[in-house]
N, C-alpha and C. Protein backbone atom coordinates (compact mmCIF):
# COMPACT_ATOMS: atom_id res chain seq x y z
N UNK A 1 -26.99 -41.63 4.41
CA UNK A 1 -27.01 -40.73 3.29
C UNK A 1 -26.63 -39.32 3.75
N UNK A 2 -25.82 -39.03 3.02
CA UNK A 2 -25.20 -37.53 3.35
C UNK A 2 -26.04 -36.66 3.26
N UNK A 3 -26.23 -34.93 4.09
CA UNK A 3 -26.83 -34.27 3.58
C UNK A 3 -26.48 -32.98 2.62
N UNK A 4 -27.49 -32.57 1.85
CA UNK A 4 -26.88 -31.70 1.27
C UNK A 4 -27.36 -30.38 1.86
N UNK A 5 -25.96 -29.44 1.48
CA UNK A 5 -26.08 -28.43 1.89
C UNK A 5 -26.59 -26.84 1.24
N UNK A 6 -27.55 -26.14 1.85
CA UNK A 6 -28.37 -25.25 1.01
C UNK A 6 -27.08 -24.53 0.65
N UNK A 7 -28.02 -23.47 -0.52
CA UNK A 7 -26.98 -21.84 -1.06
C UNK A 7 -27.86 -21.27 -0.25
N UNK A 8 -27.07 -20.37 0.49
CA UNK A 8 -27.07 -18.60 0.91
C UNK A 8 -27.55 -17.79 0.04
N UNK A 9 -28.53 -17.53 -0.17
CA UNK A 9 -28.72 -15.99 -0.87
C UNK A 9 -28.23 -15.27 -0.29
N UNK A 10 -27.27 -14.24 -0.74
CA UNK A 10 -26.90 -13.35 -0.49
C UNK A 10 -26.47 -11.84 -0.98
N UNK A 11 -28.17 -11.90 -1.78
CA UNK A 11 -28.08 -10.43 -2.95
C UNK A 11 -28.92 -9.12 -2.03
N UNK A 12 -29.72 -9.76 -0.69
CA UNK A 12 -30.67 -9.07 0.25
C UNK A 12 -29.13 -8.17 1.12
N UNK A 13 -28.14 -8.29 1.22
CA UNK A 13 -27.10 -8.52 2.00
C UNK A 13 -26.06 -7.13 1.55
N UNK A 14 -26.27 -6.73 0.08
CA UNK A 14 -25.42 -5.99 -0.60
C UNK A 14 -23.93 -5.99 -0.11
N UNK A 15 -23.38 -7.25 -0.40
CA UNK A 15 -21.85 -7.52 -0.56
C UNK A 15 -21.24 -7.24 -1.19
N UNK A 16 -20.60 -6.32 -1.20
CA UNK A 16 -18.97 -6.84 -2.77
C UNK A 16 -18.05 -6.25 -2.01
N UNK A 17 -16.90 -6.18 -3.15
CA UNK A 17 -15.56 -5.71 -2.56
C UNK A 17 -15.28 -5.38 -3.94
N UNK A 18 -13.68 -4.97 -3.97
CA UNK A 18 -13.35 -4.43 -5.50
C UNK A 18 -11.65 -5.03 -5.29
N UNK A 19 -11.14 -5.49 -6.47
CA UNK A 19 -10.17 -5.90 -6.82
C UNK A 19 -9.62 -5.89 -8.04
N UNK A 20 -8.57 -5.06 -8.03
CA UNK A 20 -7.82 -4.58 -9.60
C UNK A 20 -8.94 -3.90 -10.30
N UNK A 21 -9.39 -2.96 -9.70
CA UNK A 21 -10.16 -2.37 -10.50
C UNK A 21 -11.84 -2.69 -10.60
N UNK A 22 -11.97 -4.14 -10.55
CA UNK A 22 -13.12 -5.08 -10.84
C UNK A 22 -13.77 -4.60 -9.74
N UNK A 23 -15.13 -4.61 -9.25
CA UNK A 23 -16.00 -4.46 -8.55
C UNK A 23 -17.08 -5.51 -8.56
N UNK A 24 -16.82 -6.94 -7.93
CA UNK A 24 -17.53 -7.88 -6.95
C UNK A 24 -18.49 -7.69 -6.33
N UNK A 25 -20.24 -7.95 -6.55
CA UNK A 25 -21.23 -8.03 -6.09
C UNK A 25 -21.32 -9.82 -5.86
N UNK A 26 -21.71 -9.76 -4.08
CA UNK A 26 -22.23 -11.72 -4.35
C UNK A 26 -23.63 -11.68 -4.31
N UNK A 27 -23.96 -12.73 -4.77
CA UNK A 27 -25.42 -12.86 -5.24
C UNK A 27 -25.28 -14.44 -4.39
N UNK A 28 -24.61 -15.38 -4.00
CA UNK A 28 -24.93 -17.14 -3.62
C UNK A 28 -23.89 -17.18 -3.27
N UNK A 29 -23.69 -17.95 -1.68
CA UNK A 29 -22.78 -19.08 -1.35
C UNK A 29 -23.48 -20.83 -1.41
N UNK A 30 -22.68 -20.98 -2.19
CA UNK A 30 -22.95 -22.69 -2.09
C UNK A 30 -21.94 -23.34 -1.24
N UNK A 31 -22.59 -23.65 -0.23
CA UNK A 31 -21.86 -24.63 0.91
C UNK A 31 -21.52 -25.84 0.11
N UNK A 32 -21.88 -26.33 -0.43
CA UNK A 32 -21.44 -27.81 -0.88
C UNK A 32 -20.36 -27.98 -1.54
N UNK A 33 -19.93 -27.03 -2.40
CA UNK A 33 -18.78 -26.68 -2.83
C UNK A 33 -17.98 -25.44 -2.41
N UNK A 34 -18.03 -24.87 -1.61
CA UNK A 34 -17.69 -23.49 -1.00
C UNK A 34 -17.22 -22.65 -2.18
N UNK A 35 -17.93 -22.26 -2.72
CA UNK A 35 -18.17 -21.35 -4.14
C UNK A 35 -19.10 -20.43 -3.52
N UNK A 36 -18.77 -19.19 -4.33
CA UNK A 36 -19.76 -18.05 -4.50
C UNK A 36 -20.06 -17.67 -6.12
N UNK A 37 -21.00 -17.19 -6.06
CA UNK A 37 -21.16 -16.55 -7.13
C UNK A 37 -21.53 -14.90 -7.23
N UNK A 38 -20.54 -14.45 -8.36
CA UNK A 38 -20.47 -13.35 -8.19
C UNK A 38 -21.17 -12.05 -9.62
N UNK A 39 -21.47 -11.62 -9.07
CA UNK A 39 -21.57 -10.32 -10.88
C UNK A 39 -20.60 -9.96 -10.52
N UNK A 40 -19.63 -9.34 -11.73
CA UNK A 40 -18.50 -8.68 -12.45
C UNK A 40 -18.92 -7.05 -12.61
N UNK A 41 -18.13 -6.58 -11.84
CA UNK A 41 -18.71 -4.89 -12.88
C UNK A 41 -17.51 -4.19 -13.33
N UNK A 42 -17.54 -3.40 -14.24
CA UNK A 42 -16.05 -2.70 -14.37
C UNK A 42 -16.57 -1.41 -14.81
N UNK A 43 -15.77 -0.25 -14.62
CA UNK A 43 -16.73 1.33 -14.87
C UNK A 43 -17.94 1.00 -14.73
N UNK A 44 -18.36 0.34 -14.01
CA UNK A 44 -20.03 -0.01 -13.55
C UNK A 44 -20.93 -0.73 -14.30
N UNK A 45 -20.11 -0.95 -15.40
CA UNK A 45 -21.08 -1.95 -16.63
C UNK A 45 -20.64 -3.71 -16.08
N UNK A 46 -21.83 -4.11 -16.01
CA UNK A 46 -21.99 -5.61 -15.81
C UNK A 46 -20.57 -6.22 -16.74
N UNK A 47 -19.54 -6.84 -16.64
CA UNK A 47 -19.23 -8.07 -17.62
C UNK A 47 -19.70 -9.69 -17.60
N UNK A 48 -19.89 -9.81 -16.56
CA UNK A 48 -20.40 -10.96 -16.62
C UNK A 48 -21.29 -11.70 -14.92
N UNK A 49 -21.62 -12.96 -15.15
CA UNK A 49 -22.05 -13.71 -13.69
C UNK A 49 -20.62 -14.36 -13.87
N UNK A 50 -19.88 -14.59 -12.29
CA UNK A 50 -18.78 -15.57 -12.07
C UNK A 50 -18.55 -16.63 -11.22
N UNK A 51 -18.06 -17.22 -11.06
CA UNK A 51 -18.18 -18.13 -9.99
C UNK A 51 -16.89 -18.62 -9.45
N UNK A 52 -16.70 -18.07 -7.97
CA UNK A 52 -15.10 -18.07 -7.34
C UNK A 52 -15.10 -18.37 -5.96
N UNK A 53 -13.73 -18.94 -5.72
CA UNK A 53 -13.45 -20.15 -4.20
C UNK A 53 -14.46 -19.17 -3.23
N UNK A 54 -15.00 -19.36 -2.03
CA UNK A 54 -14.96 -18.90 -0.92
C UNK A 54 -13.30 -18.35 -0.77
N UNK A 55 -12.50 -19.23 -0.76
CA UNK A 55 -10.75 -18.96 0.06
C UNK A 55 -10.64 -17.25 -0.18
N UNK A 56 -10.81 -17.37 -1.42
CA UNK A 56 -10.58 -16.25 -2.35
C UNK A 56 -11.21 -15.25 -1.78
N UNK A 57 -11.74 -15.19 -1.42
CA UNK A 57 -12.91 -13.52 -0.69
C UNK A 57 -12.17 -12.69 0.25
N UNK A 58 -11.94 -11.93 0.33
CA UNK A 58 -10.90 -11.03 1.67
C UNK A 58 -11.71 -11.32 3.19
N UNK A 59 -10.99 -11.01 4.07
CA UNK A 59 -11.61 -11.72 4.93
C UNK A 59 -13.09 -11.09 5.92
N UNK A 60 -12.82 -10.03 5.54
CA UNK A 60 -14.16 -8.91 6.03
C UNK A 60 -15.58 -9.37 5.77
N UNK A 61 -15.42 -10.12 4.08
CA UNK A 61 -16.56 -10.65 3.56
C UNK A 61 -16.71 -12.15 4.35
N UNK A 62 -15.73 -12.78 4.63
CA UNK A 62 -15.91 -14.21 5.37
C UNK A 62 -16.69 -14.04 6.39
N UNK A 63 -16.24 -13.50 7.12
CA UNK A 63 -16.45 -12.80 8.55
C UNK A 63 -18.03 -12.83 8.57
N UNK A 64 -19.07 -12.02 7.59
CA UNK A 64 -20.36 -11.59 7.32
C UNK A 64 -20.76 -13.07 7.12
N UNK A 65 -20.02 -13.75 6.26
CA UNK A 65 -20.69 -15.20 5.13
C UNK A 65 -20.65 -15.93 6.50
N UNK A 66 -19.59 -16.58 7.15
CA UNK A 66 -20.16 -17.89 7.81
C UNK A 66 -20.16 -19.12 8.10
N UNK A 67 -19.31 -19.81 6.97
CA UNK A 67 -20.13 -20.90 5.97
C UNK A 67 -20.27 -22.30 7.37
N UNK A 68 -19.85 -22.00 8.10
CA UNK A 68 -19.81 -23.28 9.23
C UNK A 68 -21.13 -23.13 9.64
């Protein structure tokens, strides 16, 4: 039986990055699917919770995350 693999909290960590404007806080890596989840901010107002590849992250943030 396979095991499964925990999420990372990673809101203790204060991550983000900013792209097109958008400003990326991570809050979870899920190893099992190599997903993060992210809050959205734009002029600093929340738009939403998101959820996007690991691939996708620039690599500064990889570097910190880990996922091996």
């Amino acid at each position: 039986m396979a095991k499964k693999k925990k999420s990372i909290e990673l809101r203790d960590k204060n991550l983000e990055f900013t792209d097109n404007g958008i400003t990326y806080k991570l809050i979870r890596f899920k190893a099992d699917n190599m997903t993060v989840d992210v809050l959205r901010f734009e002029n600093g107002k929340k738009i939403d919770e998101y959820n996007i590849p690991f691939a996708h992250l620039p690599k500064k943030i990889k570097k910190v995350i880990k996922p091996n």
